[in-house]
C-alpha atoms as a PDB file:
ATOM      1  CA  UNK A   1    -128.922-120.502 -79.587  1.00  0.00           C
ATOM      2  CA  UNK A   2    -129.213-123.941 -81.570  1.00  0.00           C
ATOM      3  CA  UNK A   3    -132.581-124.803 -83.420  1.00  0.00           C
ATOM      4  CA  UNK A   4    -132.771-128.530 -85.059  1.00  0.00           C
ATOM      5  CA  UNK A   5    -129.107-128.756 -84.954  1.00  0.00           C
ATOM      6  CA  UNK A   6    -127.950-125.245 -86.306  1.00  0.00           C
ATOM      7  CA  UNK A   7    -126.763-122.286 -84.350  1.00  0.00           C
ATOM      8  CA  UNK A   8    -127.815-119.012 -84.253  1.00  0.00           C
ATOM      9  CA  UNK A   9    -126.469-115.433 -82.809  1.00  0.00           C
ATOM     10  CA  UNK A  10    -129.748-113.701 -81.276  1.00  0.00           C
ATOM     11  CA  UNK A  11    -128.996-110.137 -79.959  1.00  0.00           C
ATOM     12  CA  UNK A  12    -130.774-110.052 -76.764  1.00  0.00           C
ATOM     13  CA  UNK A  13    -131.878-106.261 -77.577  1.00  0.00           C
ATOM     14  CA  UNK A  14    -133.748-108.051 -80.382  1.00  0.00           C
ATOM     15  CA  UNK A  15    -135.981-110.307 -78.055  1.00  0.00           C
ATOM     16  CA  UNK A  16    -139.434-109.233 -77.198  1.00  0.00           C
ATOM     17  CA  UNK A  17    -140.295-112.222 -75.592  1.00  0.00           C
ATOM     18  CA  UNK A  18    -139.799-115.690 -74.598  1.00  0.00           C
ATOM     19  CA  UNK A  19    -142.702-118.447 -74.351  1.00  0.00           C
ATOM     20  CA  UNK A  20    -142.335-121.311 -72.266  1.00  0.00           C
ATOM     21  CA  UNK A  21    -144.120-124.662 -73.501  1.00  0.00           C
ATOM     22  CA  UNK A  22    -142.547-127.301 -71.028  1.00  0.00           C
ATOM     23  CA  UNK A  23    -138.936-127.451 -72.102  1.00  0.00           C
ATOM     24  CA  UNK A  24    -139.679-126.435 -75.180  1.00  0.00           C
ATOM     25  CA  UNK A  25    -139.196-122.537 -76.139  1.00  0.00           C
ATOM     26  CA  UNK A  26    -140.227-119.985 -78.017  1.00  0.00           C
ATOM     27  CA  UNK A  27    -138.128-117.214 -78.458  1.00  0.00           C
ATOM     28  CA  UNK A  28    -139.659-114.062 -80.632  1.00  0.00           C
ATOM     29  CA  UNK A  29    -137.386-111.646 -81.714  1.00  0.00           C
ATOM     30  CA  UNK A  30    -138.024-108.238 -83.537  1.00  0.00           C
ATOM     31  CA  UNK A  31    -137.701-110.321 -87.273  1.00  0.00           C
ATOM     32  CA  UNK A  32    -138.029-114.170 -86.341  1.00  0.00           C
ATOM     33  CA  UNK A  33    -139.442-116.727 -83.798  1.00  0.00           C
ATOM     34  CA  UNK A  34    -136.787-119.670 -83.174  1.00  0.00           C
ATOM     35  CA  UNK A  35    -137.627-123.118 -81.467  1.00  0.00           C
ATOM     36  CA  UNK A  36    -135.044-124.434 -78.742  1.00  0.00           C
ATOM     37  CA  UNK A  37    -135.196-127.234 -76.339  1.00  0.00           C
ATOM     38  CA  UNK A  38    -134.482-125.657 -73.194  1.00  0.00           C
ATOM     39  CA  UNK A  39    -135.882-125.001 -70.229  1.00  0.00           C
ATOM     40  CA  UNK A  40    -137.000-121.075 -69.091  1.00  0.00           C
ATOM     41  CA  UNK A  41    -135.062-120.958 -65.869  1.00  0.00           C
ATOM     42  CA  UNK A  42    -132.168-121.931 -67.680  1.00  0.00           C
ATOM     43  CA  UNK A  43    -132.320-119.294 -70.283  1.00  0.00           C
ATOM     44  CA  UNK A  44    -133.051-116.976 -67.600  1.00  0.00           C
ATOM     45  CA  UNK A  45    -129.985-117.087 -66.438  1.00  0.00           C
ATOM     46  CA  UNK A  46    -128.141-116.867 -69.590  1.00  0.00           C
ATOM     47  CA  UNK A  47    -130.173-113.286 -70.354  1.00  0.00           C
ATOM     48  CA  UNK A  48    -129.116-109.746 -68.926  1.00  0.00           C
ATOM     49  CA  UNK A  49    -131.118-109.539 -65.840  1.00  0.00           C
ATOM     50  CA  UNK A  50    -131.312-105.742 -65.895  1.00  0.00           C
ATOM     51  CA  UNK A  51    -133.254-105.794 -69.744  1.00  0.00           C
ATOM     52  CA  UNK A  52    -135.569-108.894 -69.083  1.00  0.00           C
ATOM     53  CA  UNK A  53    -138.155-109.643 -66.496  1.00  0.00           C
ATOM     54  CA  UNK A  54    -140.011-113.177 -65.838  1.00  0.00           C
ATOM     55  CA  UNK A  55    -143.570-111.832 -65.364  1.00  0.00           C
ATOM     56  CA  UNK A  56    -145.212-115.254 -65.912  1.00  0.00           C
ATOM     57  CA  UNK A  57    -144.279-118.617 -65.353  1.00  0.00           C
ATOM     58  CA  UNK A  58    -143.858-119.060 -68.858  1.00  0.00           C
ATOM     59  CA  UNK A  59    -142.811-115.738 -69.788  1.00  0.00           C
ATOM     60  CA  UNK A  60    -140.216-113.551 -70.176  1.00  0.00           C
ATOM     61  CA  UNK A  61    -140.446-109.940 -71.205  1.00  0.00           C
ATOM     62  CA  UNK A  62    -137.402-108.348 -72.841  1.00  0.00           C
ATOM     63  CA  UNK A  63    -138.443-104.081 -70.906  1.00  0.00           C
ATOM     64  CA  UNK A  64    -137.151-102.531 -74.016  1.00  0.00           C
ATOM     65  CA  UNK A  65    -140.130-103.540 -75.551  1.00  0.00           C
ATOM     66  CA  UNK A  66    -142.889-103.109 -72.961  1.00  0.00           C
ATOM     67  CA  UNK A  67    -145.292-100.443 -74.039  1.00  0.00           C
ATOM     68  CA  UNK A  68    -147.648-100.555 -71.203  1.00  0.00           C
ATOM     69  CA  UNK A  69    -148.139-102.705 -68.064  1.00  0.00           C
ATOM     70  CA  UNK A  70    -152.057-103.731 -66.559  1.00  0.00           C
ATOM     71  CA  UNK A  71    -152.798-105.536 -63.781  1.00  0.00           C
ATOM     72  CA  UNK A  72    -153.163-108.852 -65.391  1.00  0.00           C
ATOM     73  CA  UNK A  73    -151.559-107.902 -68.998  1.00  0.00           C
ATOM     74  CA  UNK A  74    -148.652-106.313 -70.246  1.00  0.00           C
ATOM     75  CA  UNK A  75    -148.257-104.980 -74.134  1.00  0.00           C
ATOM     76  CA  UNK A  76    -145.305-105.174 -75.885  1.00  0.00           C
ATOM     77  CA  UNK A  77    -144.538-101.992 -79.232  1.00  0.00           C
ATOM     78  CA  UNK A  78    -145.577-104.151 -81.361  1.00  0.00           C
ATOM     79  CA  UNK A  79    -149.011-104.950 -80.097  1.00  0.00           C
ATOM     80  CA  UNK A  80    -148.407-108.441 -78.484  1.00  0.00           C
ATOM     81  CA  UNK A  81    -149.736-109.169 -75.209  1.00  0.00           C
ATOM     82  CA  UNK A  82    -148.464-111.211 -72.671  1.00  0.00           C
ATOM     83  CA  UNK A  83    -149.783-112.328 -69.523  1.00  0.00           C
ATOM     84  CA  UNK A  84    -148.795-111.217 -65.673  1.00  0.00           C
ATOM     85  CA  UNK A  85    -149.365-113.262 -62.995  1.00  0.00           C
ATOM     86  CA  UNK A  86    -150.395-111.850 -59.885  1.00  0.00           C
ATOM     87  CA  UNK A  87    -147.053-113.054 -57.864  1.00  0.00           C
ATOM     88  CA  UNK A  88    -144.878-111.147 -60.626  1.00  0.00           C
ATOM     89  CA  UNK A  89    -147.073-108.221 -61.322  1.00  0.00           C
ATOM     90  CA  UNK A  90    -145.032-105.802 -58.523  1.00  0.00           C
ATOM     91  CA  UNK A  91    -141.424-107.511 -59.271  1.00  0.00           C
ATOM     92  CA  UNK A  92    -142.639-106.866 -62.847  1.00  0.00           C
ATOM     93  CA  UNK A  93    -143.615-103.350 -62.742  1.00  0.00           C
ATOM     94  CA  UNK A  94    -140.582-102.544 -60.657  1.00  0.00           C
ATOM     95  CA  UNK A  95    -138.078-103.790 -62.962  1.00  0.00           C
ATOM     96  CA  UNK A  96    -140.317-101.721 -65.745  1.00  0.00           C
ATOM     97  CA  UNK A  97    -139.776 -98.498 -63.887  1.00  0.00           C
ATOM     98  CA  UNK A  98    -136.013 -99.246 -63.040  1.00  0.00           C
ATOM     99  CA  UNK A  99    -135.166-100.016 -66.765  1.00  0.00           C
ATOM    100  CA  UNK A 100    -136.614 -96.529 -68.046  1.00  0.00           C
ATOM    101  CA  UNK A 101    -135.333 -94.546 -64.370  1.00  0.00           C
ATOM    102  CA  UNK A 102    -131.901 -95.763 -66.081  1.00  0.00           C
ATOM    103  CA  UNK A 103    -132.438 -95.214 -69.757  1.00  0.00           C
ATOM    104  CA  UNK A 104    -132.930 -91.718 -69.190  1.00  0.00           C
END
């Protein structure tokens, strides 16, 4: 990813999520938040489909790091919330039991 110019090697297994603020981005990983200038659907489709799940517009959820999933909320291990949008929340939970059906 580059950030102001510099380049940096995020593990994707690291990600627990990925905030959306136009075509700006937040990415927050396990140790660090970065800043890029990109839009989501693009990083979308650099990520690993199978480990990462756009339950919001402006969210994406890395599913190694979804503790629970609501109706209008999911929680990520380390407490963090993020929101689910009604359109996502059954593409969303799928994905959620798929990841774990195929962790075991």
């Amino acid at each position: 990813m580059k950030e102001q110019g510099e380049i940096y090697r995020i593990v994707q297994s690291d990600i627990l999520y990925i905030e959306s603020f136009g075509h700006n981005l937040e990415i927050n990983t396990i140790d660090e938040k970065y800043n890029i200038r990109k839009s989501i659907a693009a990083i979308e489709k650099e990520l690993d489909g199978k480990d990462f799940v756009r339950c919001h517009r402006s969210y994406i959820v890395g599913l190694k790091h979804v503790k629970r999933i609501g109706k209008n909320t999911l929680e990520l291990d380390n407490g963090t919330k993020s929101p689910v949008s009604r359109g996502q929340y059954s593409a969303t939970n799928r994905a959620f039991i798929e990841y774990y059906k195929s962790k075991r």
